[in-house]
C-alpha atoms as a PDB file:
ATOM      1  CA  UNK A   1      -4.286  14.723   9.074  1.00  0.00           C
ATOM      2  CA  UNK A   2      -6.807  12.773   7.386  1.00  0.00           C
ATOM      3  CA  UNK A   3      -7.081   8.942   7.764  1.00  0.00           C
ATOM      4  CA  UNK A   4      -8.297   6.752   5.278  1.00  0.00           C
ATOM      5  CA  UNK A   5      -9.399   3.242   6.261  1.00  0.00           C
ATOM      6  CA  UNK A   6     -10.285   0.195   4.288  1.00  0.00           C
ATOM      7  CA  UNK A   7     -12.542  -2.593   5.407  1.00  0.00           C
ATOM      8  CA  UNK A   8     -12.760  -4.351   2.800  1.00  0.00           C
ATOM      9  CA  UNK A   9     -11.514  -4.333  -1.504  1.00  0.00           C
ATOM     10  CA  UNK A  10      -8.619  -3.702  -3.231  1.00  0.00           C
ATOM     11  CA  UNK A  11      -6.532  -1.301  -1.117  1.00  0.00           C
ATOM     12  CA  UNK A  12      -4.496   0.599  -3.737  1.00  0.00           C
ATOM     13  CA  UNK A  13      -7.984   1.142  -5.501  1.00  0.00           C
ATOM     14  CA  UNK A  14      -9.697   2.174  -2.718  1.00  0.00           C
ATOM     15  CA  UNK A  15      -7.360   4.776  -1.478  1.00  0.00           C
ATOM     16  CA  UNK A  16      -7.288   6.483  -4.737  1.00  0.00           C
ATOM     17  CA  UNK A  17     -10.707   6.595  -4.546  1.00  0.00           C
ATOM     18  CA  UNK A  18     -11.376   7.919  -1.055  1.00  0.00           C
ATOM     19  CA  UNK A  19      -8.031  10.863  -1.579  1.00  0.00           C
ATOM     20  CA  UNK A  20     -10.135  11.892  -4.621  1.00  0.00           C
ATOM     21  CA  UNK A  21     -13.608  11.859  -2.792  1.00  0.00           C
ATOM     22  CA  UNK A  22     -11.718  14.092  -0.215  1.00  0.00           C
ATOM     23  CA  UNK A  23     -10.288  16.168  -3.080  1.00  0.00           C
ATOM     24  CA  UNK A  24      -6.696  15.334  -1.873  1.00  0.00           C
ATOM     25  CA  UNK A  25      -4.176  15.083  -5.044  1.00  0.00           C
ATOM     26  CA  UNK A  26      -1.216  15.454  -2.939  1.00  0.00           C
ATOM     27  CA  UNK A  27      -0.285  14.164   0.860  1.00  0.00           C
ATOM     28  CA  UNK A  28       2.760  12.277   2.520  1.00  0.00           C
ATOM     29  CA  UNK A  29       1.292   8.880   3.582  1.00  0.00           C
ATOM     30  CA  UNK A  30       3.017   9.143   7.107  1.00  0.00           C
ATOM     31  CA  UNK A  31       2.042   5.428   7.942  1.00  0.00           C
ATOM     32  CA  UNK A  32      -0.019   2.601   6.690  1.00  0.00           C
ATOM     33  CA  UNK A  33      -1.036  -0.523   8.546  1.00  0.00           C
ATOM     34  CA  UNK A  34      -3.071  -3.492   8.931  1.00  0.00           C
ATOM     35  CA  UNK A  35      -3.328  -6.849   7.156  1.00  0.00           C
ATOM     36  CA  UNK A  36      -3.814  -8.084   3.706  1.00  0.00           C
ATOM     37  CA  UNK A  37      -5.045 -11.846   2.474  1.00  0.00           C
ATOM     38  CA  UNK A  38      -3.498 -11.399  -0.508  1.00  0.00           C
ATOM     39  CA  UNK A  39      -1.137  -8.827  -1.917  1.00  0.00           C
ATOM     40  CA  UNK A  40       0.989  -8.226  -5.233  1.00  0.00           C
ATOM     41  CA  UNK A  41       4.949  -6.433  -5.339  1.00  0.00           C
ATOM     42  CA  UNK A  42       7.450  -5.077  -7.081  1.00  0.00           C
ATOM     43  CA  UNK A  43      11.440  -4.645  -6.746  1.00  0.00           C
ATOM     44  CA  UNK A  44      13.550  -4.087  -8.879  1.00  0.00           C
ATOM     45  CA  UNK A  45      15.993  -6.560 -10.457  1.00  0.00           C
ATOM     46  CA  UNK A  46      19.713  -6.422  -9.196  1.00  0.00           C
ATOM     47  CA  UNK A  47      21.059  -6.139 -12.538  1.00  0.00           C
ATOM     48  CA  UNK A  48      18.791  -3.240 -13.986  1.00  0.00           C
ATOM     49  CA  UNK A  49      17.145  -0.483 -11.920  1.00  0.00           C
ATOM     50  CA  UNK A  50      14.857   0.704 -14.061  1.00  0.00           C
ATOM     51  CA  UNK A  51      12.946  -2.739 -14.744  1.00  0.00           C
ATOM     52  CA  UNK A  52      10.389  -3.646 -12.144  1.00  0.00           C
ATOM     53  CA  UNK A  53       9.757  -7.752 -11.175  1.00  0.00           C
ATOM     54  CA  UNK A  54       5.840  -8.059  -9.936  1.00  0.00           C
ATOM     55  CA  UNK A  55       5.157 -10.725  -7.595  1.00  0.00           C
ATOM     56  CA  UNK A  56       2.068 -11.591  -6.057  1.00  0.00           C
ATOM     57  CA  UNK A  57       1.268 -13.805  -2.876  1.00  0.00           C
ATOM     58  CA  UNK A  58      -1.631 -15.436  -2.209  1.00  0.00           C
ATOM     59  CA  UNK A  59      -0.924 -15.665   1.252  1.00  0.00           C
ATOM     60  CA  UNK A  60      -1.738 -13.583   4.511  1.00  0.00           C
ATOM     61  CA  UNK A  61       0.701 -10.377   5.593  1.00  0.00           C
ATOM     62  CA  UNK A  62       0.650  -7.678   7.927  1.00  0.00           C
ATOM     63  CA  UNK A  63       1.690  -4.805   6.564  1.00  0.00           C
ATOM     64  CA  UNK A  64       3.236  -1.245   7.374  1.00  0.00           C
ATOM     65  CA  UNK A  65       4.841   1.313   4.880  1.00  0.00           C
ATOM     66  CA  UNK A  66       4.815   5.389   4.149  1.00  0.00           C
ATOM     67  CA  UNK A  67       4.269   7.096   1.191  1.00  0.00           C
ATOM     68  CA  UNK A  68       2.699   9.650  -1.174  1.00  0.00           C
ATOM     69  CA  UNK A  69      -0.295  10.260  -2.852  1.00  0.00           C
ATOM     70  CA  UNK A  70       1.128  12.165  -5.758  1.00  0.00           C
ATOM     71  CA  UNK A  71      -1.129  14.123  -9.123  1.00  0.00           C
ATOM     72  CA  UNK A  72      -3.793  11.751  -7.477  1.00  0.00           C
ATOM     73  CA  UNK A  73      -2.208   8.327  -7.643  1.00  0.00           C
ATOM     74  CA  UNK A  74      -0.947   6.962  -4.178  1.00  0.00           C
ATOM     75  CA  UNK A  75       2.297   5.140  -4.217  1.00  0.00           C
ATOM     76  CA  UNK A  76       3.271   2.722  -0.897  1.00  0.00           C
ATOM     77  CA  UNK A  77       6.544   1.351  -0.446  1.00  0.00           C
ATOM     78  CA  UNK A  78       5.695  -1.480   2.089  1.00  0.00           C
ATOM     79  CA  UNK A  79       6.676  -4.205   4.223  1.00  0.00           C
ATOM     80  CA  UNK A  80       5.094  -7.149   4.728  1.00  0.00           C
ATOM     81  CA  UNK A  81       4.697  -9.885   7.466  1.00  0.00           C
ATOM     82  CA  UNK A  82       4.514 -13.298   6.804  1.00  0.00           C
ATOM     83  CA  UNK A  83       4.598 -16.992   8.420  1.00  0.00           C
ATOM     84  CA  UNK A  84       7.887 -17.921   9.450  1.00  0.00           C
ATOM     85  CA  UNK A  85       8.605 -14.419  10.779  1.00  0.00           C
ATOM     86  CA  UNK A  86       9.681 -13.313   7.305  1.00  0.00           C
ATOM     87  CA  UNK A  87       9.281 -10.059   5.258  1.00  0.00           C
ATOM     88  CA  UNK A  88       8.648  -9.269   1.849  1.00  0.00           C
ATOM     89  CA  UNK A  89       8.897  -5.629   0.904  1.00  0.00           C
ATOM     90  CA  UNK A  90       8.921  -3.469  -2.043  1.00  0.00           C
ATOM     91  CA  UNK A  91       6.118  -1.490  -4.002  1.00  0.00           C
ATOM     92  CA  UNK A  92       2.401  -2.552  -3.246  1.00  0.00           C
ATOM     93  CA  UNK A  93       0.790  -2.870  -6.375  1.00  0.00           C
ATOM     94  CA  UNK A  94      -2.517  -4.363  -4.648  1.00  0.00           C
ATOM     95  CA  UNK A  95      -3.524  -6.004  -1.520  1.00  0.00           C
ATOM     96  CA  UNK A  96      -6.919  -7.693  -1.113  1.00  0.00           C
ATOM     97  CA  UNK A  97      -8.594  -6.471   2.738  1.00  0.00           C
ATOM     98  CA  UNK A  98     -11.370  -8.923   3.998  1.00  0.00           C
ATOM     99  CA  UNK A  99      -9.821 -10.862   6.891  1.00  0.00           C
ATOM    100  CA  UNK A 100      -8.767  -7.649   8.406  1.00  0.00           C
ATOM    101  CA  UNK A 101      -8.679  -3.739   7.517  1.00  0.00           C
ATOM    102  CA  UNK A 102      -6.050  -1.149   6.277  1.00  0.00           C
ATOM    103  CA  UNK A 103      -5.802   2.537   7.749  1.00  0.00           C
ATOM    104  CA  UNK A 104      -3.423   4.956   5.748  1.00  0.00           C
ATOM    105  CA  UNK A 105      -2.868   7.994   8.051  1.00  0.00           C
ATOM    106  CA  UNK A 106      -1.918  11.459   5.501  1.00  0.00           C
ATOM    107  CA  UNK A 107      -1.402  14.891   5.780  1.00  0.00           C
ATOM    108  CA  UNK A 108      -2.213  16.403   2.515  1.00  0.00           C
ATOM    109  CA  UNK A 109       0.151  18.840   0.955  1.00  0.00           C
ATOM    110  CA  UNK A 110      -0.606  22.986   0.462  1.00  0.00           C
END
């Protein structure tokens, strides 16, 4: 297992970046936590599956999810947290760490 954390930046970015520093194209993303300030979805529309409708929300969430790292791009399905014990979920396009951190925990594939 190999865990990737995030202090600080753009968290999709930055996991790219440290799976291809560790020469990882491939690995389940068995869990992902921690907290975003800001943080940009997608889901798709009821009427049309293969459309995708991008939201982001400048607004604090914590956040969990699984998911791949797949030919070198990750891809996180995720829920997150917000005020008013809500949750927004769908794909994470980008999340902005700075108040918090991020740790994606991965086993790579063989």
């Amino acid at each position: 297992m190999i865990v990737f954390e995030v202090a600080a930046g753009e968290l999709v970015d930055e996991l790219n970046r440290q799976a291809a520093e560790a020469g990882i194209t491939d690995a389940a993303i068995v869990s992902l936590i921690g907290a975003a300030d800001s943080f940009t979805v997608s889901a798709m529309p009821e009427g049309d599956a293969l459309k995708d409708t991008i939201t982001k929300y400048d607004l604090p969430g914590e956040m969990t999810g699984t998911g791949e790292i797949r030919n070198g791009c990750v891809h996180l399905p995720v829920v997150m947290g917000v005020e008013g014990d809500c949750a927004i979920a769908g794909h994470l396009h980008e999340a902005v760490i700075g108040t918090r951190f991020a740790r994606a925990y991965g086993i790579p594939a063989r």
